[in-house]
Protein backbone atom coordinates (compact mmCIF):
# COMPACT_ATOMS: atom_id res chain seq x y z
CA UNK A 1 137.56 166.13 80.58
CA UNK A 2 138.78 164.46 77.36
CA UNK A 3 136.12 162.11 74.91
CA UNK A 4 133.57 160.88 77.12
CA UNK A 5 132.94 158.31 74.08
CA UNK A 6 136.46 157.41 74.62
CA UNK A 7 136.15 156.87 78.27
CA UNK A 8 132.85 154.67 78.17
CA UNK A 9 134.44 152.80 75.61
CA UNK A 10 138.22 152.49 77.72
CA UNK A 11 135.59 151.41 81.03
CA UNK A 12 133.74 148.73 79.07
CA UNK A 13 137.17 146.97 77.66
CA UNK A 14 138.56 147.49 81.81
CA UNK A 15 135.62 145.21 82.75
CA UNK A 16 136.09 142.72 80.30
CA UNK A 17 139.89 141.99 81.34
CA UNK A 18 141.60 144.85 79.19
CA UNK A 19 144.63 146.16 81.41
CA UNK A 20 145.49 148.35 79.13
CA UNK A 21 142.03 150.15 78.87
CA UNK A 22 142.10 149.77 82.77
CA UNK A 23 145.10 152.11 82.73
CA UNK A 24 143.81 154.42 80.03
CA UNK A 25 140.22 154.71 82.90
CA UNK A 26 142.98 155.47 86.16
CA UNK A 27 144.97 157.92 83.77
CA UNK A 28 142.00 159.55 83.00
CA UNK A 29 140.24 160.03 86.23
CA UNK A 30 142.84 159.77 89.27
CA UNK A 31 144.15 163.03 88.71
CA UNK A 32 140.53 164.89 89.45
CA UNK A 33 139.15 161.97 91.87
CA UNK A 34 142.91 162.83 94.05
CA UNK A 35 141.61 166.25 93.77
CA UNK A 36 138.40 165.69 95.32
CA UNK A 37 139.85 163.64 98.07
CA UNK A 38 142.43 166.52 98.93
CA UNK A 39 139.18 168.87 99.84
CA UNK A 40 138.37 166.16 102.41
CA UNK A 41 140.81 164.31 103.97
CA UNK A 42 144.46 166.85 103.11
CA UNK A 43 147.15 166.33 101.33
CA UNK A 44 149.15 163.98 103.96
CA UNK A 45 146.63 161.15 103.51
CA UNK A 46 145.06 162.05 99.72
CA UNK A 47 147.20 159.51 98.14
CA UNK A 48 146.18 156.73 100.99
CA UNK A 49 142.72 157.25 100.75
CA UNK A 50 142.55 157.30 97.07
CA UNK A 51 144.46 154.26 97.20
CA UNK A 52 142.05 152.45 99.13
CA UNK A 53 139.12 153.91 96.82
CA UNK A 54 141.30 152.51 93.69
CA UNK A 55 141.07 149.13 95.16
CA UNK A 56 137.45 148.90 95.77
CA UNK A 57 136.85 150.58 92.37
CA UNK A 58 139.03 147.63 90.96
CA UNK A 59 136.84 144.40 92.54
CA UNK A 60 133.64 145.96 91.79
CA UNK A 61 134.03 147.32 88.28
CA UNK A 62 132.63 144.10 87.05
CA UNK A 63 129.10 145.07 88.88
CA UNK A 64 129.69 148.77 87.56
CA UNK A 65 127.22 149.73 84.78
CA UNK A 66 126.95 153.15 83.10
CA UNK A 67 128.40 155.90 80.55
CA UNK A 68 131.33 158.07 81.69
CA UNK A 69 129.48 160.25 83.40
CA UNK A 70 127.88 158.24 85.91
CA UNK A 71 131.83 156.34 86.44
CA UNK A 72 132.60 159.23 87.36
CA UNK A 73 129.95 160.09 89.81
CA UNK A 74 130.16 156.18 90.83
CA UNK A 75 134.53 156.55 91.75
CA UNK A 76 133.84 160.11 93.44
CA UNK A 77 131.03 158.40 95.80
CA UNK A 78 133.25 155.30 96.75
CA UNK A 79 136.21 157.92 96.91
CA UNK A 80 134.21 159.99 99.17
CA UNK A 81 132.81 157.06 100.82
CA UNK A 82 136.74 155.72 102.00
CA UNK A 83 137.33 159.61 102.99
CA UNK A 84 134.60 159.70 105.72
CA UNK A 85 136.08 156.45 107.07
CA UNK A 86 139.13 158.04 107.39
CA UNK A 87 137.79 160.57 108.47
CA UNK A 88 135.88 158.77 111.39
CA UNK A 89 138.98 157.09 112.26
CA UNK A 90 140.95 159.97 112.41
CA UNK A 91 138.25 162.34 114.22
CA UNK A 92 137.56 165.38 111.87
CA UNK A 93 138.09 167.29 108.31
CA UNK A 94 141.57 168.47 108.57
CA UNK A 95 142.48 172.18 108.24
CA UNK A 96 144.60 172.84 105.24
CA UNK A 97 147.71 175.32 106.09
CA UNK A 98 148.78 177.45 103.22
CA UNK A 99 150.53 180.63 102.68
CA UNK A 100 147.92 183.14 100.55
CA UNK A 101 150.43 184.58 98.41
CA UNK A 102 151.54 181.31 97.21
CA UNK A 103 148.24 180.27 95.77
CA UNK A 104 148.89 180.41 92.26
CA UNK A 105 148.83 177.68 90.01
CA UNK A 106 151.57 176.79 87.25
CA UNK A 107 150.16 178.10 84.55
CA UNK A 108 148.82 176.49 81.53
CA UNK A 109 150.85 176.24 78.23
CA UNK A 110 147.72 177.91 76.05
CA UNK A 111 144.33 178.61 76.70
CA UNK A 112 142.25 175.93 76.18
CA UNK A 113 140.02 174.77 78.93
CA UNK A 114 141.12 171.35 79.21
CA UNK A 115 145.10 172.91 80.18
CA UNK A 116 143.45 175.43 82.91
CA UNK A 117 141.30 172.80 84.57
CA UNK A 118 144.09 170.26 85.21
CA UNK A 119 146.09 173.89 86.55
CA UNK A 120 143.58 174.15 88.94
CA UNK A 121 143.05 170.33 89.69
CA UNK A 122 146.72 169.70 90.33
CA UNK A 123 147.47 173.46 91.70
CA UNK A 124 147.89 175.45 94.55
CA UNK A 125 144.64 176.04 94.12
CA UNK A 126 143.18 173.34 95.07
CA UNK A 127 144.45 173.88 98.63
CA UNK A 128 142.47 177.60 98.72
CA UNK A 129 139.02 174.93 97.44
CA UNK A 130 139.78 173.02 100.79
CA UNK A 131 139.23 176.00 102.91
CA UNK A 132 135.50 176.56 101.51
CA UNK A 133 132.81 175.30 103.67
CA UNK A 134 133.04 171.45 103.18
CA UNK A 135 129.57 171.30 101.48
CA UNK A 136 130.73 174.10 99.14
CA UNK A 137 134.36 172.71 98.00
CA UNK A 138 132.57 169.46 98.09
CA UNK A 139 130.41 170.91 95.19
CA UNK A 140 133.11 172.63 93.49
CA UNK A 141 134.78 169.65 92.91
CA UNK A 142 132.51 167.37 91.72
CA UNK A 143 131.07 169.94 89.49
CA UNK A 144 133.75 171.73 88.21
CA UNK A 145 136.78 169.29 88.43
CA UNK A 146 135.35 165.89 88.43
CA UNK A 147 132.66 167.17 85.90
CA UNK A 148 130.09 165.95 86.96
CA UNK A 149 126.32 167.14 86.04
CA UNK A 150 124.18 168.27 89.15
CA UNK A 151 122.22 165.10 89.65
CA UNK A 152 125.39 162.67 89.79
CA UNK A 153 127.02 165.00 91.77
CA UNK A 154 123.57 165.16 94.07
CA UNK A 155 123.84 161.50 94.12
CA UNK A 156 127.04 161.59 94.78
CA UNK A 157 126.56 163.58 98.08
CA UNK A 158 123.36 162.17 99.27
CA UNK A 159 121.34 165.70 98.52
CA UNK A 160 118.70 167.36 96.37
CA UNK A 161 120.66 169.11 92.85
CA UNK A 162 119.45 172.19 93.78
CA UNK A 163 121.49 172.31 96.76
CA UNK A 164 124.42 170.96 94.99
CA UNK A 165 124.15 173.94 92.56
CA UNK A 166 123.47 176.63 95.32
CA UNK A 167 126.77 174.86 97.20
CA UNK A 168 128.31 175.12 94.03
CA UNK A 169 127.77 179.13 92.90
CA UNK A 170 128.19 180.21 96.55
CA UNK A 171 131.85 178.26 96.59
CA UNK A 172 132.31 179.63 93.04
CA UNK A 173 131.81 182.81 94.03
CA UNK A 174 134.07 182.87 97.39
CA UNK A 175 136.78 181.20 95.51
CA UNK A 176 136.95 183.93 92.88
CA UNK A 177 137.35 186.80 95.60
CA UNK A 178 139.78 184.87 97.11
CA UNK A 179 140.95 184.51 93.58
CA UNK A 180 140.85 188.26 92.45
CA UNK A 181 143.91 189.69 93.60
CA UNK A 182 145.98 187.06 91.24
CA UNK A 183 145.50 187.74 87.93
CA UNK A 184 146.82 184.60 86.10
CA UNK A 185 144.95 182.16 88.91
CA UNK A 186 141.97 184.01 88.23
CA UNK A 187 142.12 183.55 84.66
CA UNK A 188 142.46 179.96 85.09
CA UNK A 189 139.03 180.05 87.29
CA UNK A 190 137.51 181.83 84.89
CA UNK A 191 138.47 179.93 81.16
CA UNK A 192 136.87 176.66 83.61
CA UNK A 193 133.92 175.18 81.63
CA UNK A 194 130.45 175.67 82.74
CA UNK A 195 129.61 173.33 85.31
CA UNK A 196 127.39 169.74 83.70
CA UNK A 197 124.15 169.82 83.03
CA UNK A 198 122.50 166.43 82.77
CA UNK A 199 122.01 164.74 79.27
CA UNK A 200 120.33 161.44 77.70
CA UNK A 201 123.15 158.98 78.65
CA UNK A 202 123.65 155.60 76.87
CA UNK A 203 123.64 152.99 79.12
CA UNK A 204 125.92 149.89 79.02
CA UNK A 205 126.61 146.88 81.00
CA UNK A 206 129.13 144.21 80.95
CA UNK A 207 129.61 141.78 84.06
CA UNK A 208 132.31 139.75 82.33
CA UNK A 209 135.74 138.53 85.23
CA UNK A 210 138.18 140.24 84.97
CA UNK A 211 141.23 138.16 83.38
CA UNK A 212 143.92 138.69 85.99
CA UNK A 213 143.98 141.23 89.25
CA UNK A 214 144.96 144.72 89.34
CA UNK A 215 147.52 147.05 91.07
CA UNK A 216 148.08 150.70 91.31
CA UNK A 217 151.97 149.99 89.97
CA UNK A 218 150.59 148.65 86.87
CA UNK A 219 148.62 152.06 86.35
């Protein structure tokens, strides 16, 4: 997931005006937050959606107030948020078509963590996530992807973390049968981190305008 230090740091600079630390923030988390809107809305409107969630996350990040973790867990729940009204709009979760035997990410250039979780974010993979119970690849997500610990992701979802952890194993588990037949997919899957536990989290605040309005081009 990269420095946390260095993302609280890149959001607090964002809210007082810095574009350049606003870039560093959407560099940082779009690829994982586009993730997480793939599992709920497909690939055809992902981009849209998490368009529309980039927006809102721009004219409120003045009122935002928190460490890394929680901007996570605060982009994933107006992310999610724009999904189910697209969702709403459009009538239900879309099924996501894929071919089985083409379910295998590129794979990473070594082994470190970091290089098979952004396989798995940006991969093939994530397509086999979508087809987990909604509740499940929900969990998946947010735990494994977006990195979330179980209580953001909890409050992220509207539930208790308990569920969020059960969603989370059971998903887990189903992926990595569906998983087992590919060697080099399932090796990403398995070099994934842990998924977050909570920790002591320094708060910050800022509420400082920002010095000139934002667009996805400049990102």
């Amino acid at each position: 997931m990269g420095d946390d230090a260095e993302l609280t740091a890149a959001v607090l600079a964002a809210q007082n005006g810095d574009e350049t630390a606003f870039r560093t923030v959407y560099r940082t988390v779009h690829p994982r937050l586009l993730g997480y809107v793939r599992t709920l809305v497909g690939d055809l409107d992902a981009e849209d959606v998490s368009s529309e969630a980039w927006l809102q996350i721009t004219r409120d990040l003045e009122r935002f107030s928190g460490d890394a973790d929680r901007f996570r867990g605060w982009a994933a729940r107006i992310a999610r948020n724009r999904a189910l009204d697209h969702i709403r709009m459009r009538g239900r979760r879309p099924a996501t078509v894929t071919d089985d035997t083409e379910l295998t990410g590129r794979p990473a250039e070594s082994d470190t963590a970091g290089e098979a979780m952004e396989a798995l974010a940006t991969g093939r993979t994530l397509d086999l996530i979508a087809r987990l119970p909604q509740d499940q690849a929900e969990a998946v997500v947010l735990r494994v992807v977006m990195g979330l610990d179980a209580k953001t992701a909890a409050e992220t979802l509207g539930k208790r973390p308990g569920a969020v952890r059960t969603a989370a194993h059971r998903g887990l588990k189903k992926l990595a049968d569906l998983l087992g037949a590919d060697p080099e997919t399932g090796a990403a899957l398995d070099a994934l981190p842990s998924p977050r536990e909570p920790r002591t989290r320094a708060v910050t605040s800022a509420g400082v305008t920002h010095t000139c309005a934002r667009t996805q081009k400049d990102m």
